[in-house]
PDB file of N, CA and C in Angstrom:
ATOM      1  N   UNK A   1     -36.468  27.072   5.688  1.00  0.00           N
ATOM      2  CA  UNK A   1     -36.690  28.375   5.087  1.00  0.00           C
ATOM      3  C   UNK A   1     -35.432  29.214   5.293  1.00  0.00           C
ATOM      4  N   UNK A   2     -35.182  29.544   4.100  1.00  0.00           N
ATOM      5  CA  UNK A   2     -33.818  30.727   4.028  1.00  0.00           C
ATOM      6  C   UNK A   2     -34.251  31.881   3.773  1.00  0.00           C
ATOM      7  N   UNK A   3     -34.067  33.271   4.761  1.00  0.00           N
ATOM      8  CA  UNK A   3     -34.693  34.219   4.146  1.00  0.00           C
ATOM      9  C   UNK A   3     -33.312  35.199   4.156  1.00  0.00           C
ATOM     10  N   UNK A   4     -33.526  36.500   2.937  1.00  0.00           N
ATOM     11  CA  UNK A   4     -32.185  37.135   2.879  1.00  0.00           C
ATOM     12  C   UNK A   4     -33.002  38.471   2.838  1.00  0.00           C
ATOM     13  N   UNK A   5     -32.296  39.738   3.447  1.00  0.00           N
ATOM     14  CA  UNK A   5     -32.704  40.928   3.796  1.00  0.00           C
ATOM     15  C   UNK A   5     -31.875  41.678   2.376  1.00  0.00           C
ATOM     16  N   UNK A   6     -32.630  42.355   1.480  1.00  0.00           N
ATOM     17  CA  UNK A   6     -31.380  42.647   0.335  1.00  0.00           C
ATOM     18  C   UNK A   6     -32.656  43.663  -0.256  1.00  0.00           C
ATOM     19  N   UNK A   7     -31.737  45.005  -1.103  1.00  0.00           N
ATOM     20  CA  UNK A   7     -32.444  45.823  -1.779  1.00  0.00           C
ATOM     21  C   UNK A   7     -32.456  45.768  -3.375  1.00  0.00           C
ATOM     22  N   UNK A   8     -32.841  45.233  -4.096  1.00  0.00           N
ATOM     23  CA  UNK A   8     -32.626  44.614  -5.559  1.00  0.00           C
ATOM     24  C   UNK A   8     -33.657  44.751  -6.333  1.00  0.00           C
ATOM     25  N   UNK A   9     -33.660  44.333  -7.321  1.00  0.00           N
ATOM     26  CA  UNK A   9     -34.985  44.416  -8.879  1.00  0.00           C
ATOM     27  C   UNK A   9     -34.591  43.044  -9.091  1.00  0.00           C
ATOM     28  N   UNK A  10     -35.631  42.236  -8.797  1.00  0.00           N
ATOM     29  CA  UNK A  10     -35.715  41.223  -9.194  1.00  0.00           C
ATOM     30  C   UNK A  10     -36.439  40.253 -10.586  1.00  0.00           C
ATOM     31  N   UNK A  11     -36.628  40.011 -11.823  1.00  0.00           N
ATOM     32  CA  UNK A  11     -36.979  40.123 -12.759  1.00  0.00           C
ATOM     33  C   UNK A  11     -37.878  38.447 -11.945  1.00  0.00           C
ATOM     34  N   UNK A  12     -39.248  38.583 -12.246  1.00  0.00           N
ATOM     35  CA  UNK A  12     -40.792  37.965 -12.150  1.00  0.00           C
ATOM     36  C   UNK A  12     -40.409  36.543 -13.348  1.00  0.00           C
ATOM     37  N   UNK A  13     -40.631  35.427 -13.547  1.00  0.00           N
ATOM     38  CA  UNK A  13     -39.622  34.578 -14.553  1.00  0.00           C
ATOM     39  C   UNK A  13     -41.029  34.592 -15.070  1.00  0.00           C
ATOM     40  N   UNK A  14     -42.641  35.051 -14.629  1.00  0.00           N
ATOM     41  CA  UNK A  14     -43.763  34.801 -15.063  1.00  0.00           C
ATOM     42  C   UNK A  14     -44.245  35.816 -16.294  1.00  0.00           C
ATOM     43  N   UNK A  15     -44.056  36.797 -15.660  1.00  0.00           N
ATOM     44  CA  UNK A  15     -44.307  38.459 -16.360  1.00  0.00           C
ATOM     45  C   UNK A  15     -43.174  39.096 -17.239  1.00  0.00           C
ATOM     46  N   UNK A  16     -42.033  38.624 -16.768  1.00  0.00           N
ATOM     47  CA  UNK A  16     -40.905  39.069 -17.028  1.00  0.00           C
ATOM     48  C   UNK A  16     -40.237  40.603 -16.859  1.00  0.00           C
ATOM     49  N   UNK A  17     -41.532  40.514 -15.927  1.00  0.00           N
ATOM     50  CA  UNK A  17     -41.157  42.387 -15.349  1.00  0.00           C
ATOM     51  C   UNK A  17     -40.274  42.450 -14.134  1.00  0.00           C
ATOM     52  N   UNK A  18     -39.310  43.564 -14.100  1.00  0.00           N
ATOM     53  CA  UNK A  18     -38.434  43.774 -12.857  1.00  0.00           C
ATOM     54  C   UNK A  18     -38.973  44.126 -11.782  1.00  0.00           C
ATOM     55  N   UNK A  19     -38.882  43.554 -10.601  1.00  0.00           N
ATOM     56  CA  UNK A  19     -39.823  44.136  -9.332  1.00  0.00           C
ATOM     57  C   UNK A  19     -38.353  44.516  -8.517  1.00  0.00           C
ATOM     58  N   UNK A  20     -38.537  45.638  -7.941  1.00  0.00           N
ATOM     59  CA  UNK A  20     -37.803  45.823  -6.193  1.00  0.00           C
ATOM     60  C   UNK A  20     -38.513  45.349  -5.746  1.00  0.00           C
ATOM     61  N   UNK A  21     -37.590  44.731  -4.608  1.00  0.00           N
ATOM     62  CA  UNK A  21     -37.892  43.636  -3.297  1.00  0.00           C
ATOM     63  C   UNK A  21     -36.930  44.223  -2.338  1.00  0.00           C
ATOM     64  N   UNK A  22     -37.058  43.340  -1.156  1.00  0.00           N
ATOM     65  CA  UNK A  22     -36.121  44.116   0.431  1.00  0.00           C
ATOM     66  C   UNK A  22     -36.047  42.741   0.446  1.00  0.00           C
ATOM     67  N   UNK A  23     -36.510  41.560   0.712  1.00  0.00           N
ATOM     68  CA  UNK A  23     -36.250  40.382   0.989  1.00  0.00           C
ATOM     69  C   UNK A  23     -36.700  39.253   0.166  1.00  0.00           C
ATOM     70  N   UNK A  24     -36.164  37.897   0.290  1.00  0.00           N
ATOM     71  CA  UNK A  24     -36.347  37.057  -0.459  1.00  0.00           C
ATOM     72  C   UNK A  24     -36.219  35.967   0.400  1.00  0.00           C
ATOM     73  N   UNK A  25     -37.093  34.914   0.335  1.00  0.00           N
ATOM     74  CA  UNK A  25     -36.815  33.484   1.188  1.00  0.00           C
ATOM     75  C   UNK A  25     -37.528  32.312   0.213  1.00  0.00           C
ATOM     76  N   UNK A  26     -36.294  31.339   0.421  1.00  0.00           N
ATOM     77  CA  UNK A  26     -36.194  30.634  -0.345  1.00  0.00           C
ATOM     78  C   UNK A  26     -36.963  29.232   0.521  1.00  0.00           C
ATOM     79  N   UNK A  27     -37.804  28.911  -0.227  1.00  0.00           N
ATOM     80  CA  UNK A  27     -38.993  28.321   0.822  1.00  0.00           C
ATOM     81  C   UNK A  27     -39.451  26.697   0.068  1.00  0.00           C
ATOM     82  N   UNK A  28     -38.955  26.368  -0.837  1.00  0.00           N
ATOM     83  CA  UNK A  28     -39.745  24.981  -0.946  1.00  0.00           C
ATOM     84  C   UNK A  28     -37.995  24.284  -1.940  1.00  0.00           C
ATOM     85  N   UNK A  29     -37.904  23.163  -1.375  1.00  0.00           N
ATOM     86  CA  UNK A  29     -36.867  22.740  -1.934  1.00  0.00           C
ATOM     87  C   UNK A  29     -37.333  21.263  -2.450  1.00  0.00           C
ATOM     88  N   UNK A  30     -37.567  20.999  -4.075  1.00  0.00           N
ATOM     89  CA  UNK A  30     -38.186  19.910  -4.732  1.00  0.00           C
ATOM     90  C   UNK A  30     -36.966  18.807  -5.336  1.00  0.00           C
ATOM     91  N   UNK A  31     -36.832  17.577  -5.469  1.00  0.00           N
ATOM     92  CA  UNK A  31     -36.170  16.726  -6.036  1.00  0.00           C
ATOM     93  C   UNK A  31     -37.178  15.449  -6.998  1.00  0.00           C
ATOM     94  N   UNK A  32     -37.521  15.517  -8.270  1.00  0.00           N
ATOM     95  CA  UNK A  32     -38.529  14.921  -8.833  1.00  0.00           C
ATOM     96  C   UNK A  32     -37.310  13.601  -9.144  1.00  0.00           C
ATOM     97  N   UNK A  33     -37.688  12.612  -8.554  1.00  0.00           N
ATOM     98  CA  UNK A  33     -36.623  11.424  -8.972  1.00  0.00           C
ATOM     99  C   UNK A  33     -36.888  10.731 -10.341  1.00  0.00           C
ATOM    100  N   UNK A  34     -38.294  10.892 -10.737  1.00  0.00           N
ATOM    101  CA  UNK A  34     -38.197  10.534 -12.200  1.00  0.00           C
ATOM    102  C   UNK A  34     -37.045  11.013 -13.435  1.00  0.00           C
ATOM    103  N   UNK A  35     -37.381  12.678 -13.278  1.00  0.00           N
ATOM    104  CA  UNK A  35     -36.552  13.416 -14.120  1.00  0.00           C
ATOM    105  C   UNK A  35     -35.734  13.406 -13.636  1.00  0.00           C
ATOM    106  N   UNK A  36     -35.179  13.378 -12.156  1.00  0.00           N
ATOM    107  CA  UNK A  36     -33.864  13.899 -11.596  1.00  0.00           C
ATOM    108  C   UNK A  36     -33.997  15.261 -11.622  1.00  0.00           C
ATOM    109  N   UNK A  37     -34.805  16.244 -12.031  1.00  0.00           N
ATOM    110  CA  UNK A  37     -34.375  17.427 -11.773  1.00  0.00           C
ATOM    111  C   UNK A  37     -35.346  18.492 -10.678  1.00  0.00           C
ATOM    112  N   UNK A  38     -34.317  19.220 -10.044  1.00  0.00           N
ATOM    113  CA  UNK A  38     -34.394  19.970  -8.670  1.00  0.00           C
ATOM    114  C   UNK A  38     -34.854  21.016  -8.776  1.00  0.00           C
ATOM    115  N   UNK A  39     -36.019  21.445  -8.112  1.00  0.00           N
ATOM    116  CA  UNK A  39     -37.155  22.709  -7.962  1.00  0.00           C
ATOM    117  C   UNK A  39     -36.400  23.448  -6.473  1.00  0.00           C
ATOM    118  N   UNK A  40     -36.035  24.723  -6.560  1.00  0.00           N
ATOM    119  CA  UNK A  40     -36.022  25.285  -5.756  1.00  0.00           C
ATOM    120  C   UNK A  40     -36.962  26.582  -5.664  1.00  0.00           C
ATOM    121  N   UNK A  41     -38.321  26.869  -4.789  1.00  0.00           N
ATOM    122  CA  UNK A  41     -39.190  28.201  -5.458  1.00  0.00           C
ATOM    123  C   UNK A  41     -38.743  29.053  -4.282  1.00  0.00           C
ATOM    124  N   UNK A  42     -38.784  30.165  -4.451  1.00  0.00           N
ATOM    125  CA  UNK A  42     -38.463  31.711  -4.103  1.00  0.00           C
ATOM    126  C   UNK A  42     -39.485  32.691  -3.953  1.00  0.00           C
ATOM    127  N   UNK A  43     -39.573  33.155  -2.546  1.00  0.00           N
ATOM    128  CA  UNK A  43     -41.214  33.582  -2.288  1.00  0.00           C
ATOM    129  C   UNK A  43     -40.613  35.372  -2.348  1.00  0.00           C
ATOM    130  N   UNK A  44     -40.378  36.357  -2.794  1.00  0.00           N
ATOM    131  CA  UNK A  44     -40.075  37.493  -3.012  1.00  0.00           C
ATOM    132  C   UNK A  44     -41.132  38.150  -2.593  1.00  0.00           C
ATOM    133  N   UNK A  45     -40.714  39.785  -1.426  1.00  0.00           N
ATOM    134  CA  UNK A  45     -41.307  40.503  -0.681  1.00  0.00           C
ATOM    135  C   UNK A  45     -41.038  42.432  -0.687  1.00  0.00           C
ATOM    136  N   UNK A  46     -41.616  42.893  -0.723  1.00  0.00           N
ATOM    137  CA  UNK A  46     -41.418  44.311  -0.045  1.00  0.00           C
ATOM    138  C   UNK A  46     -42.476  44.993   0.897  1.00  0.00           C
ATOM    139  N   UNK A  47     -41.918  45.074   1.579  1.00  0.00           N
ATOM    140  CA  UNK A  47     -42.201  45.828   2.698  1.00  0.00           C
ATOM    141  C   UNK A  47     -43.291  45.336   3.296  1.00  0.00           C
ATOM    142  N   UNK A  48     -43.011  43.979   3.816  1.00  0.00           N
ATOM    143  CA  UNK A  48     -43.666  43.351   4.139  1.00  0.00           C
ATOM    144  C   UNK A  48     -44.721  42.078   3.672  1.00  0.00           C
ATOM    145  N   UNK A  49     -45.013  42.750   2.238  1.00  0.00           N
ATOM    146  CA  UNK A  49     -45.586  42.615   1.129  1.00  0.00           C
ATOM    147  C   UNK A  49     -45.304  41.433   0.361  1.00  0.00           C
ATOM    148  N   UNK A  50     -45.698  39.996   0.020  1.00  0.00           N
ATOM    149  CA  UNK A  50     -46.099  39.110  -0.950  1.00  0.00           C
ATOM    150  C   UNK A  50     -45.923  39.701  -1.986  1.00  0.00           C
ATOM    151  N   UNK A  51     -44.767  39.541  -2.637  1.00  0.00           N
ATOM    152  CA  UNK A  51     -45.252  39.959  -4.435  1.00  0.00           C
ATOM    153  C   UNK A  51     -45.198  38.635  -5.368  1.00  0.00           C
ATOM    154  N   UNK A  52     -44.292  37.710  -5.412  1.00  0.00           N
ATOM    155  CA  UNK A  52     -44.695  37.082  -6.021  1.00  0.00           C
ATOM    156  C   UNK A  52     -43.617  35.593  -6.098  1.00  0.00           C
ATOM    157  N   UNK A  53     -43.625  34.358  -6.747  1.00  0.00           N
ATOM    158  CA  UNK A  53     -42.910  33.565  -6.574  1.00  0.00           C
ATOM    159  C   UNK A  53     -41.852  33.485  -7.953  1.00  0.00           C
ATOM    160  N   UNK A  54     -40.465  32.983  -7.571  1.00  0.00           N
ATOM    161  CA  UNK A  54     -39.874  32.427  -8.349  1.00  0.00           C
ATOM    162  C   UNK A  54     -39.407  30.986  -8.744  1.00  0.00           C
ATOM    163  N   UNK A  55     -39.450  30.212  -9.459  1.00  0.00           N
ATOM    164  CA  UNK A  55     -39.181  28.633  -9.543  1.00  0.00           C
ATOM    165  C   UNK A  55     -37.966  28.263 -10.079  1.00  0.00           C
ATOM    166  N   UNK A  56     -36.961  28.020  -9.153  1.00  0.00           N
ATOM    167  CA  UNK A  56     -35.194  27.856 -10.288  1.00  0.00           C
ATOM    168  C   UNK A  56     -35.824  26.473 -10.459  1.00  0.00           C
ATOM    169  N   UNK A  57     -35.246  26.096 -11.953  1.00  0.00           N
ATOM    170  CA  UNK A  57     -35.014  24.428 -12.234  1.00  0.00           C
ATOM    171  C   UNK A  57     -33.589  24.039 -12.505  1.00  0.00           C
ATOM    172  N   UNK A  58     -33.134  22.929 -11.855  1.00  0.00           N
ATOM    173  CA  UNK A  58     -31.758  22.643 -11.647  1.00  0.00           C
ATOM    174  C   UNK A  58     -31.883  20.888 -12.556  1.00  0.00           C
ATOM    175  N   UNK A  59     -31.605  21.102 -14.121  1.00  0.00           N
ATOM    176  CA  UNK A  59     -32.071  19.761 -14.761  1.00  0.00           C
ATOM    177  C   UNK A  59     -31.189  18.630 -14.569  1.00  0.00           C
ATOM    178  N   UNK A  60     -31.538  17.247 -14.847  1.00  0.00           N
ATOM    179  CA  UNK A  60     -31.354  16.093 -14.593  1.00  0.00           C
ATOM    180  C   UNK A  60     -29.843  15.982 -13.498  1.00  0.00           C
ATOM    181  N   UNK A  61     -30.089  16.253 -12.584  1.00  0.00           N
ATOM    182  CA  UNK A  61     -29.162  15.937 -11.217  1.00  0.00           C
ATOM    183  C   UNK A  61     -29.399  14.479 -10.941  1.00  0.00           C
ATOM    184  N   UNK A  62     -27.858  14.294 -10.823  1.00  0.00           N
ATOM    185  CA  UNK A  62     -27.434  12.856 -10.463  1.00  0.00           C
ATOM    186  C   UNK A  62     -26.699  13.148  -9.137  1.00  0.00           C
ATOM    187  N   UNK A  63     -26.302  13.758  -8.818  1.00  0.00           N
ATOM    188  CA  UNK A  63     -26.075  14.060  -7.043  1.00  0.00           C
ATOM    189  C   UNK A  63     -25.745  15.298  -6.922  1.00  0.00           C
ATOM    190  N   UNK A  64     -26.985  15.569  -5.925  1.00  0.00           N
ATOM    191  CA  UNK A  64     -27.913  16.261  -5.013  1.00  0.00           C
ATOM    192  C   UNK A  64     -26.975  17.148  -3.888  1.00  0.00           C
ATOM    193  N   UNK A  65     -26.625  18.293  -3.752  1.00  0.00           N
ATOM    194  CA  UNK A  65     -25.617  19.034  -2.874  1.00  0.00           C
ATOM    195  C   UNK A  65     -26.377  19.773  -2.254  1.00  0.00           C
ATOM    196  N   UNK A  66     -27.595  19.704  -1.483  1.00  0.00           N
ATOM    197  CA  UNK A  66     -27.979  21.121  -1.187  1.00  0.00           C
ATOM    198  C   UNK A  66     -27.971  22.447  -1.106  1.00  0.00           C
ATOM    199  N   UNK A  67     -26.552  22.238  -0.335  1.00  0.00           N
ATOM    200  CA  UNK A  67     -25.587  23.472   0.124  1.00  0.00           C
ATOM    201  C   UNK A  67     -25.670  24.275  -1.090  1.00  0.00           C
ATOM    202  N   UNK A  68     -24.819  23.579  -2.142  1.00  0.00           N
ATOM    203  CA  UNK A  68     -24.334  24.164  -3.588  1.00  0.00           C
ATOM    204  C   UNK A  68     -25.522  24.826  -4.105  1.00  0.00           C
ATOM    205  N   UNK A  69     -26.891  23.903  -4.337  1.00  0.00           N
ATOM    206  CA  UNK A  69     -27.925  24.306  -5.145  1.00  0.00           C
ATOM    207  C   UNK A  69     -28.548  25.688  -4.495  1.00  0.00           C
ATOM    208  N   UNK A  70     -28.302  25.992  -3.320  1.00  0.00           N
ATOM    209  CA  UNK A  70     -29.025  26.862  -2.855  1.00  0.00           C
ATOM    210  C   UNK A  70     -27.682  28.188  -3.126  1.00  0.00           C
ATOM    211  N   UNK A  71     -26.540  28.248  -2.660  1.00  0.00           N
ATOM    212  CA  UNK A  71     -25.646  28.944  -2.935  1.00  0.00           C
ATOM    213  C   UNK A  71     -25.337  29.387  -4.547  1.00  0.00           C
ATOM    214  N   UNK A  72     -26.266  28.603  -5.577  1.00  0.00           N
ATOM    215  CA  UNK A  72     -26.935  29.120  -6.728  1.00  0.00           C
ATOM    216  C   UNK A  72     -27.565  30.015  -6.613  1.00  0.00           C
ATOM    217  N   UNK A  73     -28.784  29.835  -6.680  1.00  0.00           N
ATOM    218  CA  UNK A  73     -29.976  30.552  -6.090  1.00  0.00           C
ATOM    219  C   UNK A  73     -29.333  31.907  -5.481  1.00  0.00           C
ATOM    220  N   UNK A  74     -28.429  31.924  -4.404  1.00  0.00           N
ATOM    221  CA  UNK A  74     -28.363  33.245  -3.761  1.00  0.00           C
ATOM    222  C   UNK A  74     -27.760  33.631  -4.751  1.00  0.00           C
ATOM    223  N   UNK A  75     -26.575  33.122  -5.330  1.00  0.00           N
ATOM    224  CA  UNK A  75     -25.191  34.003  -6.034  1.00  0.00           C
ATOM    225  C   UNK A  75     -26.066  34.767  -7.202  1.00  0.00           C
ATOM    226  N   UNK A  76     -27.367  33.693  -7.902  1.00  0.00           N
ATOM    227  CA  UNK A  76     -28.378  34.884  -8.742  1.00  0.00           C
ATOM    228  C   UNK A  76     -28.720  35.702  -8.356  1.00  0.00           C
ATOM    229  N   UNK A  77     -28.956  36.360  -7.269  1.00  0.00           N
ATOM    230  CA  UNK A  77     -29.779  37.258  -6.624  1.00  0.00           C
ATOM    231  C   UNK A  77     -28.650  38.394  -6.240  1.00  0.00           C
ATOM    232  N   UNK A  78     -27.475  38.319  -6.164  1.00  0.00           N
ATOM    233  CA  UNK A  78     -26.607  38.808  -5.316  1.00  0.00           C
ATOM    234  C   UNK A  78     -25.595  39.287  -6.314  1.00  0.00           C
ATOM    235  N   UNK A  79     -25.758  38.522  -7.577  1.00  0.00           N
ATOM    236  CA  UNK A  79     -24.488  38.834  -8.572  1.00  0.00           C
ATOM    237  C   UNK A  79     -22.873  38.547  -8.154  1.00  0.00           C
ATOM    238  N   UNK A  80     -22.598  37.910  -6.738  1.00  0.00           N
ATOM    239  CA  UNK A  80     -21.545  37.337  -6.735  1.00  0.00           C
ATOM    240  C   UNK A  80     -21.630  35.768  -5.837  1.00  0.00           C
ATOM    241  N   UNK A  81     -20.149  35.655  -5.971  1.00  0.00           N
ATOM    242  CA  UNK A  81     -19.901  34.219  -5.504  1.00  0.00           C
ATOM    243  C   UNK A  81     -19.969  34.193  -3.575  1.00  0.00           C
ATOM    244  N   UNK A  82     -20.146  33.615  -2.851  1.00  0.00           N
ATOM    245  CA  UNK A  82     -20.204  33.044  -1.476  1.00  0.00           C
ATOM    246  C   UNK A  82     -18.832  32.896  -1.119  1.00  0.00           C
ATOM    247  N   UNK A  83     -18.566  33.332  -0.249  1.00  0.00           N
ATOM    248  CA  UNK A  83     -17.525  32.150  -0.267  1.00  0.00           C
ATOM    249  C   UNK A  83     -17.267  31.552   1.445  1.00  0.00           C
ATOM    250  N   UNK A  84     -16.832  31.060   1.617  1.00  0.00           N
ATOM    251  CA  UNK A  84     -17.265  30.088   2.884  1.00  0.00           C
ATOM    252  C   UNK A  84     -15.946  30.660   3.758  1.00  0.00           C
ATOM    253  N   UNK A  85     -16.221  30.601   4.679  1.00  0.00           N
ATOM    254  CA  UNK A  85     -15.356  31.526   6.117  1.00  0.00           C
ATOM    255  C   UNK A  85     -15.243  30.188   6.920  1.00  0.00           C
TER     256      UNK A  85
END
């Protein structure tokens, strides 16, 4: 579990409505070997508060980076790049 402390509007991929959130943790990491393609879901919070999930799909992956796929995931949330220290 990755969780990130952040003040943002996060757009719902279900409703398609913008929510503020304070935190986000990135909580189930999927690899379907049929398709090859990679589920990462996103459990989004305020103030303590459950609001709701997000599901990135990462299609037909032929090798698997963790690191990278998740440093996706944040750089959406964050609007910039990581960069490693």
């Amino acid at each position: 579990m990755l969780e990130h402390n952040v003040n943002i509007k996060v757009k719902n991929n279900k409703t398609n409505d913008s929510i503020p959130i304070d935190k986000f943790v990135i909580k189930l990491f999927r690899w379907d070997l049929r398709s090859s393609n990679v589920f990462i879901d996103t459990e989004y919070y305020k103030d303590g508060n459950y609001l709701f999930t997000n599901e990135f799909v990462f299609s037909e992956k032929k090798e698997v980076i963790v690191d990278k796929l998740i440093e996706e995931v944040i750089e959406k949330h964050y609007g910039l790049q990581i960069s490693k220290n």
